[in-house]
PDB file of N, CA and C in Angstrom:
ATOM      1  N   UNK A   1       0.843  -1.183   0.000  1.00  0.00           N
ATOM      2  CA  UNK A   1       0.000   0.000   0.000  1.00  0.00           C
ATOM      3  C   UNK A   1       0.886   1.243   0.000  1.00  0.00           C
ATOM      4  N   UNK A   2      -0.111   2.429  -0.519  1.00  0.00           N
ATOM      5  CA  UNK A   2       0.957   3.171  -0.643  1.00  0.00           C
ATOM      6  C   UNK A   2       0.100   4.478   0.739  1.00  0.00           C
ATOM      7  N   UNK A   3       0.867   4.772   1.321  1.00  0.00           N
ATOM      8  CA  UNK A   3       0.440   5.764   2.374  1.00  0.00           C
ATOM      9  C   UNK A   3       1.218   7.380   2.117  1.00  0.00           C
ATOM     10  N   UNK A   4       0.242   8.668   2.043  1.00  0.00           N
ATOM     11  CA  UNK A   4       0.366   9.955   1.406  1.00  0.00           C
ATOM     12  C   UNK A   4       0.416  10.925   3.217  1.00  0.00           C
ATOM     13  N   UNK A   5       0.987  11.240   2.799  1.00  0.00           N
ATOM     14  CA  UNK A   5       0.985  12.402   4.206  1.00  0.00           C
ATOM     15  C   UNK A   5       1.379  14.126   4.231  1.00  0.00           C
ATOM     16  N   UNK A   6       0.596  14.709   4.042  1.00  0.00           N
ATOM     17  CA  UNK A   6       0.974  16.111   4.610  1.00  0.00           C
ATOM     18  C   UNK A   6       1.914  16.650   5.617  1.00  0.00           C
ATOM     19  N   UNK A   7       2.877  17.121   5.382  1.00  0.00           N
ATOM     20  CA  UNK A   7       3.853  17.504   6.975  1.00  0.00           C
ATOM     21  C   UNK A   7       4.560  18.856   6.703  1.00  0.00           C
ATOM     22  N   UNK A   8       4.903  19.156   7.862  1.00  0.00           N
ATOM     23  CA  UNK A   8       5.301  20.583   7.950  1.00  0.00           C
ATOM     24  C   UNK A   8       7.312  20.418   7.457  1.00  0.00           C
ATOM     25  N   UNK A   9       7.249  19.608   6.860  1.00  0.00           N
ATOM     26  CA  UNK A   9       9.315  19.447   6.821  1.00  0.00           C
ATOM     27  C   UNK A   9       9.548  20.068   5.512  1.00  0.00           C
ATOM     28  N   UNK A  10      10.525  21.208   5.443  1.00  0.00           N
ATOM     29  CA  UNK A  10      10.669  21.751   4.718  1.00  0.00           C
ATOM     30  C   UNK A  10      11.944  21.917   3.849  1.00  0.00           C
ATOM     31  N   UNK A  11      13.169  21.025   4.470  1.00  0.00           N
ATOM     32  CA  UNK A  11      13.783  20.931   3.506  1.00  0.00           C
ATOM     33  C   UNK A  11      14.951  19.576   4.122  1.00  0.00           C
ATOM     34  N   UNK A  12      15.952  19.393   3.337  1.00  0.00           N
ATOM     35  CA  UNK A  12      16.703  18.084   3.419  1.00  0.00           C
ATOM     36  C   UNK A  12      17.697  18.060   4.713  1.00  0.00           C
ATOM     37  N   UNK A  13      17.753  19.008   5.209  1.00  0.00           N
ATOM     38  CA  UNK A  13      18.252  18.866   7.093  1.00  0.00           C
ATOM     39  C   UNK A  13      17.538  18.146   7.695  1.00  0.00           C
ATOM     40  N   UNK A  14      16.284  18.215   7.541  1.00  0.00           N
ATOM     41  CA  UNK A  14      15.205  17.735   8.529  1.00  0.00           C
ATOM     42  C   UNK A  14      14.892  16.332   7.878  1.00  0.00           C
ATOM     43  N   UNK A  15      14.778  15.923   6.791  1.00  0.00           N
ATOM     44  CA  UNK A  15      14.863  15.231   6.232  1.00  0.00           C
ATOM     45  C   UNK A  15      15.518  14.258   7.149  1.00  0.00           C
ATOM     46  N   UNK A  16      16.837  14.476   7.115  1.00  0.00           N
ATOM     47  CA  UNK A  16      17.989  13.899   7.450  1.00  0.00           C
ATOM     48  C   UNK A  16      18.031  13.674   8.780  1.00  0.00           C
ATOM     49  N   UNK A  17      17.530  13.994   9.794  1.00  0.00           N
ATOM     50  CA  UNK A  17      16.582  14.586  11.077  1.00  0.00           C
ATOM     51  C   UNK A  17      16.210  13.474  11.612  1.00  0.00           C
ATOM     52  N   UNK A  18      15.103  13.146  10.493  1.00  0.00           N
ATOM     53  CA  UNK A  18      14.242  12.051  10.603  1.00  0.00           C
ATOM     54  C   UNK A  18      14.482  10.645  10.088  1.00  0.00           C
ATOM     55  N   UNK A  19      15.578  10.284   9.283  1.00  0.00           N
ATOM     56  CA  UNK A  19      15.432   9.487   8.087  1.00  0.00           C
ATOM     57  C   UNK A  19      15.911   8.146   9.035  1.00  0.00           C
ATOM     58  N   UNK A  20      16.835   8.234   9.574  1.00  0.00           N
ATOM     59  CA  UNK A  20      17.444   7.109  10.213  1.00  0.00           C
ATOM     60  C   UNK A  20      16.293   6.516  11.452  1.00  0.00           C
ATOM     61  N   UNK A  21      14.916   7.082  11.614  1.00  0.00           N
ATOM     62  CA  UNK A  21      13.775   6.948  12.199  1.00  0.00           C
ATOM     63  C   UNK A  21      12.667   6.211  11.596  1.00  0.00           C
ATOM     64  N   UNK A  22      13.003   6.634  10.203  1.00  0.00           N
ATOM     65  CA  UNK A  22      12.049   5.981   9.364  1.00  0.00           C
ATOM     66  C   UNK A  22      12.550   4.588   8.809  1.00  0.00           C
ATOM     67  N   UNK A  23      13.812   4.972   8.467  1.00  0.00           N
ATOM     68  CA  UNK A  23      14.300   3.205   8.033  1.00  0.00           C
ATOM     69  C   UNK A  23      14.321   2.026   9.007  1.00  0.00           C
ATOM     70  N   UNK A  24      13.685   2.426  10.440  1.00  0.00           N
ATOM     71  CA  UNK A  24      13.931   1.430  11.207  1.00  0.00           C
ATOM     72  C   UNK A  24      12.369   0.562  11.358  1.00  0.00           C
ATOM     73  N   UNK A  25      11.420   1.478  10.987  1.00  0.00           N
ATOM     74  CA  UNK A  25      10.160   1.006  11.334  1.00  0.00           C
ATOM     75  C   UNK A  25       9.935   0.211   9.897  1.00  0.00           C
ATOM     76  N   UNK A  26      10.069  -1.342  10.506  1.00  0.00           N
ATOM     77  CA  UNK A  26      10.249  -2.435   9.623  1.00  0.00           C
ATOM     78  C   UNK A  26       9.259  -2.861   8.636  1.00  0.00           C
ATOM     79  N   UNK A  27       7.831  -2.586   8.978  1.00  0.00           N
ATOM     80  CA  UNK A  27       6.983  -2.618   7.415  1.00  0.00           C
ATOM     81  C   UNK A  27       7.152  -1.478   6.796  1.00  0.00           C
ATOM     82  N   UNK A  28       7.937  -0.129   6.371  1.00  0.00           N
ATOM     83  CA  UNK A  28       8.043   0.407   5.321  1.00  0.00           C
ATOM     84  C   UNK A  28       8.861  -0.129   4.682  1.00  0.00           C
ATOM     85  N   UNK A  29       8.394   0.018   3.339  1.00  0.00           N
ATOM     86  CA  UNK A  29       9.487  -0.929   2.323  1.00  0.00           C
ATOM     87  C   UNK A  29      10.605   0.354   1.652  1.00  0.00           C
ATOM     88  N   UNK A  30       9.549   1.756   1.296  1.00  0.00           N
ATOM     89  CA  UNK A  30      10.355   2.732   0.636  1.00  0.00           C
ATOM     90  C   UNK A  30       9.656   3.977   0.914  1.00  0.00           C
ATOM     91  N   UNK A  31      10.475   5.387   1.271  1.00  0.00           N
ATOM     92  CA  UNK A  31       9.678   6.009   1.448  1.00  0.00           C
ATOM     93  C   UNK A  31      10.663   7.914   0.658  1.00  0.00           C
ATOM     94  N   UNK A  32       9.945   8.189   0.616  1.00  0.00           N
ATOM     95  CA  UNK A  32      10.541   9.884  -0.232  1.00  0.00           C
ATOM     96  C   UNK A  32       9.700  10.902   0.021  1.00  0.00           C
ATOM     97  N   UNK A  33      10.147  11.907   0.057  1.00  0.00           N
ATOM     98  CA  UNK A  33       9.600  13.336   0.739  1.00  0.00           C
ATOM     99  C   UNK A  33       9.603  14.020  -1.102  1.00  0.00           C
ATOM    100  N   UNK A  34       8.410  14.948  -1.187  1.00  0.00           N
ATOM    101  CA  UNK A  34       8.175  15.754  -2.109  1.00  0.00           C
ATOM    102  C   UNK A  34       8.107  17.157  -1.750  1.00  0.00           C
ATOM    103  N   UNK A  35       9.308  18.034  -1.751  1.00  0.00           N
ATOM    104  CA  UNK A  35       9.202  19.010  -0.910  1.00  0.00           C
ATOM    105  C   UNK A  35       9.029  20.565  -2.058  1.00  0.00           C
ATOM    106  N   UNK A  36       8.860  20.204  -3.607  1.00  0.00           N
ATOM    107  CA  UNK A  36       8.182  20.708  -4.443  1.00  0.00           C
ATOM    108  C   UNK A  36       6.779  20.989  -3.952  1.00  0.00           C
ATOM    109  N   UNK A  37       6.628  19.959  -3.850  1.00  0.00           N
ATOM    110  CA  UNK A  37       4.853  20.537  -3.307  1.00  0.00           C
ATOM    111  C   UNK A  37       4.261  21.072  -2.276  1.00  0.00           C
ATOM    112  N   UNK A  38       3.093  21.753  -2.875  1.00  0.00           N
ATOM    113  CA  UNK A  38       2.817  22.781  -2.004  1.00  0.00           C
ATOM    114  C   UNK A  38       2.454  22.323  -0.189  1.00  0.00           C
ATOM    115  N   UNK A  39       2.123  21.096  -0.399  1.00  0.00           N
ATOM    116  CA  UNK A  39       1.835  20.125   1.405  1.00  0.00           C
ATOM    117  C   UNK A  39       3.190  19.508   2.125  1.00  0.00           C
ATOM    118  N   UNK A  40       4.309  19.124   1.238  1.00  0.00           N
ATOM    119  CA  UNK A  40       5.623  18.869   1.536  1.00  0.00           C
ATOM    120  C   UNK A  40       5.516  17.350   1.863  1.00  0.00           C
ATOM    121  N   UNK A  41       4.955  16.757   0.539  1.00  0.00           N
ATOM    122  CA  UNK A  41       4.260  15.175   0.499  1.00  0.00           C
ATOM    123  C   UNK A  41       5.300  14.404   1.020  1.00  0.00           C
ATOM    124  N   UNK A  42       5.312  13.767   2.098  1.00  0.00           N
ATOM    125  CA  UNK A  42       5.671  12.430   2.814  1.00  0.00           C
ATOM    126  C   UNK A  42       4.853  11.310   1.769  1.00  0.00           C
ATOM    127  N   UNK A  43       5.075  10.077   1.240  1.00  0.00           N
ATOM    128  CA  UNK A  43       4.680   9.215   0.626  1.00  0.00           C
ATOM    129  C   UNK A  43       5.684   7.976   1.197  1.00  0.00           C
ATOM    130  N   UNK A  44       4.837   7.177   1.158  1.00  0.00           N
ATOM    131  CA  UNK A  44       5.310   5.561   2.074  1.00  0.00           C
ATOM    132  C   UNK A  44       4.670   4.371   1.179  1.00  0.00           C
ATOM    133  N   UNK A  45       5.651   3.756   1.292  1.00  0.00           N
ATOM    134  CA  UNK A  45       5.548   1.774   0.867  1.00  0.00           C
ATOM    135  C   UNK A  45       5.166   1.170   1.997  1.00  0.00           C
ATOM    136  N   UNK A  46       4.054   0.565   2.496  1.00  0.00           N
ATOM    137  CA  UNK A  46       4.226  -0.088   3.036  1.00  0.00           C
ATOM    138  C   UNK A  46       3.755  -1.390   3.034  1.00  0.00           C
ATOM    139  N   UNK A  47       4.097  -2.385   4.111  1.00  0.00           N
ATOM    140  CA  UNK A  47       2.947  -3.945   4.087  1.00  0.00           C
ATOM    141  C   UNK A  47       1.799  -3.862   4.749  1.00  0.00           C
ATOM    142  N   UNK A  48       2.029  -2.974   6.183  1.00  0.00           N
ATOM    143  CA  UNK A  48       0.675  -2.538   6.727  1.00  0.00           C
ATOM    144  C   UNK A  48       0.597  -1.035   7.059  1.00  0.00           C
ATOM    145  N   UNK A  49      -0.493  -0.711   7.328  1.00  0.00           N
ATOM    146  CA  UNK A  49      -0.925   0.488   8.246  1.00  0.00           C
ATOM    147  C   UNK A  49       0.207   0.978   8.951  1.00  0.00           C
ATOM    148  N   UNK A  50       1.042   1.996   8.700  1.00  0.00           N
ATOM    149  CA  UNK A  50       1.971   2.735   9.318  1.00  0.00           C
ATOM    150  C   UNK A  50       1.686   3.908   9.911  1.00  0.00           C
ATOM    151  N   UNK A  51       0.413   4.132   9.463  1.00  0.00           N
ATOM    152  CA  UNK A  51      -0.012   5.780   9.655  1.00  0.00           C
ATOM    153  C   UNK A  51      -0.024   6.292  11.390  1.00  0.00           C
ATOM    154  N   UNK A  52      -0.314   5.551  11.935  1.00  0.00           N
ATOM    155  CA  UNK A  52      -0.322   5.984  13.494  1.00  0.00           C
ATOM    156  C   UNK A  52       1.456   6.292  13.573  1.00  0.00           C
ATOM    157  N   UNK A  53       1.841   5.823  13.555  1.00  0.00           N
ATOM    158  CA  UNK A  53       3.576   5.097  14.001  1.00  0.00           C
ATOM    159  C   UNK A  53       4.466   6.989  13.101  1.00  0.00           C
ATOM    160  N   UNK A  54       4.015   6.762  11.921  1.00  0.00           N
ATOM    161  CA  UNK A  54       4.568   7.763  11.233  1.00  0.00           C
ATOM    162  C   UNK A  54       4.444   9.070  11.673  1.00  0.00           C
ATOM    163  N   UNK A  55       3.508   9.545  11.900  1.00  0.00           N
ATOM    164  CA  UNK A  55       3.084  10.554  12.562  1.00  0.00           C
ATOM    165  C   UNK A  55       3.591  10.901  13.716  1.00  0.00           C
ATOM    166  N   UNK A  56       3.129   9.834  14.631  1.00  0.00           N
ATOM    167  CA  UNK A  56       3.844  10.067  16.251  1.00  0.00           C
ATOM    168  C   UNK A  56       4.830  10.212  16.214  1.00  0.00           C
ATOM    169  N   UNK A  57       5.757   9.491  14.913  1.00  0.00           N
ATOM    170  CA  UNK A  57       7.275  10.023  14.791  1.00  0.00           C
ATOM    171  C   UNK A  57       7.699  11.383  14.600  1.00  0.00           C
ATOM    172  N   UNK A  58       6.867  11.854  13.423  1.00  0.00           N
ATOM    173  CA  UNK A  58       7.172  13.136  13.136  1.00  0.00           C
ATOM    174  C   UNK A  58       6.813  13.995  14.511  1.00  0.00           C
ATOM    175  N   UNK A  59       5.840  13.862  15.024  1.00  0.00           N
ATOM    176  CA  UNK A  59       5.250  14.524  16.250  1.00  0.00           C
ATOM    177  C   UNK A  59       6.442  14.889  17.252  1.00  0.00           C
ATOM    178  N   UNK A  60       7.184  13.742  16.915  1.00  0.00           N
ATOM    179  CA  UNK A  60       8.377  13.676  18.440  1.00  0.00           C
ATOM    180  C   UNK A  60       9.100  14.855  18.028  1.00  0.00           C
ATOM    181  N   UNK A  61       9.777  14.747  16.464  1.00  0.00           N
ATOM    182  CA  UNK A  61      10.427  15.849  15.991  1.00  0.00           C
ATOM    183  C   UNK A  61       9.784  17.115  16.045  1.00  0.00           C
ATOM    184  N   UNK A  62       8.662  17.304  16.236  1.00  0.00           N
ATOM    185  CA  UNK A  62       7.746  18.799  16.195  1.00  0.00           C
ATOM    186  C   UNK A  62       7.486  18.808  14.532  1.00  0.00           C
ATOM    187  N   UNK A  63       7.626  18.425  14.378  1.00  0.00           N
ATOM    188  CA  UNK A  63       6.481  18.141  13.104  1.00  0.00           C
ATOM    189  C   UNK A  63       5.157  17.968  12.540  1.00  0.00           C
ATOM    190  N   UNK A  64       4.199  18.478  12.012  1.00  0.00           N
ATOM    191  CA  UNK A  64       3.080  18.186  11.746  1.00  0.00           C
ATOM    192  C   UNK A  64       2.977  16.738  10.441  1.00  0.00           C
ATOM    193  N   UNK A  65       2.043  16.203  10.604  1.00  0.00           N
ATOM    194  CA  UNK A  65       1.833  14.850  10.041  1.00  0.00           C
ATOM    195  C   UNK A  65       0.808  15.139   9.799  1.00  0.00           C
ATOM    196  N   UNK A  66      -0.044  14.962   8.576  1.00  0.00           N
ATOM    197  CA  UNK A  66      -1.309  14.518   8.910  1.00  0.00           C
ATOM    198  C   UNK A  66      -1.539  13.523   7.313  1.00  0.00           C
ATOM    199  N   UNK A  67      -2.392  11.981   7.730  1.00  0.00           N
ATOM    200  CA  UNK A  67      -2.800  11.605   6.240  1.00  0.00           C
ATOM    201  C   UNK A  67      -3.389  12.186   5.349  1.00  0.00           C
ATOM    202  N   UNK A  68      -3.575  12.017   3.912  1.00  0.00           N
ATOM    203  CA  UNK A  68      -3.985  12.332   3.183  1.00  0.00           C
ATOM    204  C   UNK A  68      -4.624  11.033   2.488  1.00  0.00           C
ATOM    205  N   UNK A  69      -6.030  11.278   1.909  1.00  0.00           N
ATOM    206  CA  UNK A  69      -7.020  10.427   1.637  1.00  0.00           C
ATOM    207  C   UNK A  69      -7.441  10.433   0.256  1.00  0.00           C
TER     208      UNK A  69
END
């Protein structure tokens, strides 16, 4: 599945911030930031439902998360 997210990260520091956070949470398969766009698209691979997990992550960093539907 593919999981879409809105977040407040705005460029590749933060990125970088976060990344070694994200490769650990073991059902994402692949994941890339779109920071062209105007929401600063988080997009995820995953096998299951990550969406709680992802968020609370970003949350820790002070980040806004939110899915997109």
């Amino acid at each position: 599945m593919v999981y879409v997210f809105k977040t407040s990260i705005e460029n590749k520091k933060q990125i970088k911030s976060i990344s070694k956070n994200l490769n650990q949470i073991q059902d994402i398969k692949r994941w890339n930031f779109d920071l062209e766009d105007c929401d600063n698209i988080l997009r995820i691979v995953a096998e299951k439902n990550v969406s709680k997990t992802v968020c609370e992550l970003l949350d820790t960093f002070n980040h806004t998360c939110v899915e997109l539907e």
